[in-house]
Structure formats: C-alpha cells, structure tokens
Protein backbone atom coordinates (compact mmCIF):
# COMPACT_ATOMS: atom_id res chain seq x y z
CA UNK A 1 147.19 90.96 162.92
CA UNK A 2 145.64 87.99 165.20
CA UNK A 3 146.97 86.99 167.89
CA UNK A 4 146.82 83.58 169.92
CA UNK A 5 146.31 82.13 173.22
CA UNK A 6 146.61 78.27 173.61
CA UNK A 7 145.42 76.95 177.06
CA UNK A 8 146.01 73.74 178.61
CA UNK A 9 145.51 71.79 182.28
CA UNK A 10 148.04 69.83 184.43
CA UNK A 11 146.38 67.85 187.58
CA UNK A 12 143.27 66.48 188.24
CA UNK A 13 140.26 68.35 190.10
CA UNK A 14 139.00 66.04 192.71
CA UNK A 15 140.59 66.13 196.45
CA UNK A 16 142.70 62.82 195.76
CA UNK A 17 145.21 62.44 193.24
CA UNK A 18 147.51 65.36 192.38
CA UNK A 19 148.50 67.98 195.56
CA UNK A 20 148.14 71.14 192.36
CA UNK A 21 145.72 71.86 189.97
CA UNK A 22 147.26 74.36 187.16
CA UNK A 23 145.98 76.00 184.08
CA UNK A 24 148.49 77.61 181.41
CA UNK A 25 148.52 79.52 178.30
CA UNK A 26 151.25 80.57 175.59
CA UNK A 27 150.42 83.90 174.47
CA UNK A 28 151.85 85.13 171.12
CA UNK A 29 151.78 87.21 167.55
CA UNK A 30 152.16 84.33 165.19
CA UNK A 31 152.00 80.64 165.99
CA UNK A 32 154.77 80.15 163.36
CA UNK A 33 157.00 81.38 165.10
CA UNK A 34 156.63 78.31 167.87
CA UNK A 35 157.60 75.64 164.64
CA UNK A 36 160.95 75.41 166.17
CA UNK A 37 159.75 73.95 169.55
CA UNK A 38 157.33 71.77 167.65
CA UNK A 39 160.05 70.29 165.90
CA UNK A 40 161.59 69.27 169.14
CA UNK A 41 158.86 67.30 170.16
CA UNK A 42 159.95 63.31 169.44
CA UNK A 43 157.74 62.17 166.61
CA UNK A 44 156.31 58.83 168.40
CA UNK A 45 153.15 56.54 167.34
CA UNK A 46 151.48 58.39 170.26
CA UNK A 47 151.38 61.62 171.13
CA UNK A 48 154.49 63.07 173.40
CA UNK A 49 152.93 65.07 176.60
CA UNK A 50 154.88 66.19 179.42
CA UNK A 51 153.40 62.93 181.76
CA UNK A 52 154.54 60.47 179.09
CA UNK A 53 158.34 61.93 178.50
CA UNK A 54 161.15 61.29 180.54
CA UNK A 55 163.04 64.68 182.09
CA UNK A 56 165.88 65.45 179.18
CA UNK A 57 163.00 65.18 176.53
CA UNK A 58 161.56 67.81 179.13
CA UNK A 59 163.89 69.93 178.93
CA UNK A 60 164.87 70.09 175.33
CA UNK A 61 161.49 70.84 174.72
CA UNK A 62 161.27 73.82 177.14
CA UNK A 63 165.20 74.80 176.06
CA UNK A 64 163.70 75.05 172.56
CA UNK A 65 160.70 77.35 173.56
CA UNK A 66 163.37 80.05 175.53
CA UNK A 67 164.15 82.08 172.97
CA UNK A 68 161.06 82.45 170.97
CA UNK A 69 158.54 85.12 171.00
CA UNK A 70 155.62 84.47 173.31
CA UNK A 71 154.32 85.18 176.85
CA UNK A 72 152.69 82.53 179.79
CA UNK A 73 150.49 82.96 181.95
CA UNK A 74 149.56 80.73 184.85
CA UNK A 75 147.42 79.76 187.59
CA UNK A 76 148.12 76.70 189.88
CA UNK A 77 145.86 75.65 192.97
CA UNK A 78 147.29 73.98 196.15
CA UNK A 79 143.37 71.94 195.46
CA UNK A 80 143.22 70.91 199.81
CA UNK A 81 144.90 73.82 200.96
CA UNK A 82 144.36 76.73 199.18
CA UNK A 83 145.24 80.56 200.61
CA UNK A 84 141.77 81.53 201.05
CA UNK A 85 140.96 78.00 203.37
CA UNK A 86 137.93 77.06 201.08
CA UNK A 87 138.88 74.27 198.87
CA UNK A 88 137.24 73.89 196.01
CA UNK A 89 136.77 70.51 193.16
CA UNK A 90 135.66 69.54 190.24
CA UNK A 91 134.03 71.81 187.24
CA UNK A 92 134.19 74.94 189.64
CA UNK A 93 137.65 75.10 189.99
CA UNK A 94 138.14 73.68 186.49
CA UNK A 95 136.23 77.44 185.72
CA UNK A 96 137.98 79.20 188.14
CA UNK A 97 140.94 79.27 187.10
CA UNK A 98 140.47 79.09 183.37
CA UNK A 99 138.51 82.14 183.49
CA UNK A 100 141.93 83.87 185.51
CA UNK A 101 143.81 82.55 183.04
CA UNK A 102 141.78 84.06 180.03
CA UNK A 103 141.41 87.48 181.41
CA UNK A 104 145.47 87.07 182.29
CA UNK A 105 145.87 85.62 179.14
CA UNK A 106 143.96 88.77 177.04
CA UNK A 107 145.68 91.07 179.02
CA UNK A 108 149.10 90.55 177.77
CA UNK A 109 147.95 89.73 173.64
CA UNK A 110 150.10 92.17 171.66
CA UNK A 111 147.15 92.99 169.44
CA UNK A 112 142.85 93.37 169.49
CA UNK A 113 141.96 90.31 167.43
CA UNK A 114 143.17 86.50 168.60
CA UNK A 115 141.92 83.19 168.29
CA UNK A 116 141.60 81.00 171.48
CA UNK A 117 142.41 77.36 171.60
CA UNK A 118 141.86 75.51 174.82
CA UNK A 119 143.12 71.28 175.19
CA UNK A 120 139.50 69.21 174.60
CA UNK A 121 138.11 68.11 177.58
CA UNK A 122 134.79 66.97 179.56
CA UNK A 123 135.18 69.98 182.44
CA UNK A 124 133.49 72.84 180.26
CA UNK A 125 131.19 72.94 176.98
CA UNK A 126 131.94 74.82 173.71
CA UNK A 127 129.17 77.21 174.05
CA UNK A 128 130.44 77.83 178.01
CA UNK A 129 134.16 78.52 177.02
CA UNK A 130 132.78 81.17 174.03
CA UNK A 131 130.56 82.66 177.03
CA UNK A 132 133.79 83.28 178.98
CA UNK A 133 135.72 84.64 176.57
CA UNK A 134 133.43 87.07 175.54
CA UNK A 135 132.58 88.22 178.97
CA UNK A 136 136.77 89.03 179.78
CA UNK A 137 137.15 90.02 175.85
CA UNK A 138 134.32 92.68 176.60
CA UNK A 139 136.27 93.64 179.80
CA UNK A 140 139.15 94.51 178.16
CA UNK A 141 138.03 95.93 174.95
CA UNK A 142 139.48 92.72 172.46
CA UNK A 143 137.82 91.20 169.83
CA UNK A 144 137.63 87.48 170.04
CA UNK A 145 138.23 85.77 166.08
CA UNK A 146 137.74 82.26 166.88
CA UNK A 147 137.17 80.20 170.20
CA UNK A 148 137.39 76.35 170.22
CA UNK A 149 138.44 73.58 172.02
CA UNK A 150 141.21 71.40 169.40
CA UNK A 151 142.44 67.83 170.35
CA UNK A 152 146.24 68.17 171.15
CA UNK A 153 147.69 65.77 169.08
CA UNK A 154 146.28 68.11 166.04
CA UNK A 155 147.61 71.30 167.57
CA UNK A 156 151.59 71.84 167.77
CA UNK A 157 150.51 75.11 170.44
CA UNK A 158 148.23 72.85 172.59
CA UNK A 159 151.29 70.01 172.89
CA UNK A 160 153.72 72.83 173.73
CA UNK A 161 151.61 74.41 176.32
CA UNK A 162 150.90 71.10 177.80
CA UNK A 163 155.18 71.18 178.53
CA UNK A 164 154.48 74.54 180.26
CA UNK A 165 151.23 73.57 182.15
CA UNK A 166 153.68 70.07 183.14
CA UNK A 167 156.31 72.06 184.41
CA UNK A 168 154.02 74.44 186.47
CA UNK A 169 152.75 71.57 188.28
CA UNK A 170 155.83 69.76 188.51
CA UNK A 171 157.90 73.07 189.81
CA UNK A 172 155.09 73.04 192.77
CA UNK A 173 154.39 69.78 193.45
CA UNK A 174 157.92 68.34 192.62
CA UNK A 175 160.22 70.86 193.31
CA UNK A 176 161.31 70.44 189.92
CA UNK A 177 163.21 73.06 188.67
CA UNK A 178 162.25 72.59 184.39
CA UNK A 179 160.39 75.81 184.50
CA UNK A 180 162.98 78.03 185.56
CA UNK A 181 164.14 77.95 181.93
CA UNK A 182 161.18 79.88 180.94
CA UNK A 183 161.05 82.44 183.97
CA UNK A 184 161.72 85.11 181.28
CA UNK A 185 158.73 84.63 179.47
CA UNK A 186 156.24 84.21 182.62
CA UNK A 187 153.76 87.73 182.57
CA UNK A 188 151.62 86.45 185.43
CA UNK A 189 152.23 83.49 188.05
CA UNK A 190 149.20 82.86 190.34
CA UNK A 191 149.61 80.67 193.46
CA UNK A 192 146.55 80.09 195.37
C-alpha cells in the first residue's frame, strides 16, 4: 500500500503583502477516496482555488472533504512577528516550514511507502524538495516512492489542499471560521 501527502502554500514570503505565511498537506491511504471533494470543485474555464471562489463555494468544498479519510497537517507563520522575534522571508522560510510540514506530514502516513506531491512553484528546485524528503523519510524510517512537484490544475489533491492551505490562512489572518469544519481531521497545527 502507498500512501500520499499533497502539499500546498497560502501567502506570500516577503515582509509586505499577506500578515501569514502557511504550508499544508492532506495526508491519506488512497487518493480515490478524495473523488468526492473533487467533484465539488465548480468545473470553470480556469482553475477554482480558494483566492478565486467566493465563501459558500468555500465551504461546500471543505463540507465535502469532512467526512473522508485523510489527515492535515499545518504550519502557518505570523511572517513580521513571529514567536521566536526573528522574522524570516523569502526561500528560507519557504524551506522552513515545508520541511516541518514533511516530517509532520510522514509522521502521521498510515503506511512505509507514499508518493509526495508538492503545488509547482519558483521557491524550491526538484532535486532540493527530493533532498528533503529523503533526509525526514530517513528520520523516520519511510520509504519515499515518488517525489515531484505537479501543476494544480492537473492534480484533484493539490486543488483540494490549496482549500485547506486557504482556510489556514484565512482562519489566522481573517478570523474566518471555514476551517473549523475540518478540526477533526487536523494531526498537527503549528503557529509560529
């Protein structure tokens, strides 16, 4: 059996911008089993993210994912203010935290083997993101399958976790309240 851990970003790096910087992942047995959710997301000629949907689309979304078999992990940075007094920006915080949220992440699979898919971006390489995931998959005694980095709009787990990263953000930045639907499913929550 593989498992799978989809990770996605909400919130820019830099000092301006967003107040949070987050970094989620879905954590589950079989992908499949996330079709459900997938089918709520509004087929559109572009693709449907949590920053382009209104609220009720929101929450039907994260409604859908309640009941279904899967785990998240987060890690969300208050980027000017964080508990430790040294902010940090850019690529290095972009690593910080994903590499939390991989070891989190591993630590909760429900099996050895998985396959990793993080959201494309520009803030780490291929070969980097392989690097990290074998150092924490070494740590913890799992055995990494595959390890890319998939364009959303071709990945039904990346768009979903995008709706979880969203409302991460959104609960600390917004007070908004969307993630509380999920608060069953949460394994770790880091604040920093």
């Amino acid at each position: 059996m593989t498992g799978l851990i989809a990770i996605d970003e909400s919130g820019d790096l830099g000092s301006a911008g967003t107040k949070y910087f987050t970094i989620a992942a879905i954590v589950m047995l079989r992908p499949r089993n996330l079709k459900k959710a997938a089918d709520a997301i509004p087929k559109r000629d572009y693709e449907i993210k949590w920053n382009n949907s209104n609220p009720q689309t929101r929450r039907d979304i994260i409604s859908e994912m309640s009941d279904l078999p899967f785990k998240i992990v987060y890690y969300t940075v208050n980027k000017n203010h964080p508990d430790n007094h040294k902010p940090i920006y850019g690529n290095e915080l972009y690593e910080r935290v994903l590499r939390q949220v991989i070891s989190d992440a591993i630590s909760v699979l429900p099996c050895k083997d998985f396959n990793l898919f993080l959201d494309s971006n520009n803030f780490i390489t291929i070969s980097r993101l392989r690097q990290m995931v074998e150092e924490e998959s070494k740590n913890q005694g799992v055995n990494p399958k595959r390890v890319d980095k998939v364009q959303s709009e071709q990945n039904k787990c990346i768009q979903l976790v995008d709706f979880v990263a969203g409302a991460v953000k959104a609960q600390y930045e917004a007070l908004d309240d969307t993630l509380k639907i999920l608060n069953g499913k949460i394994s770790f929550a880091r604040r920093h």
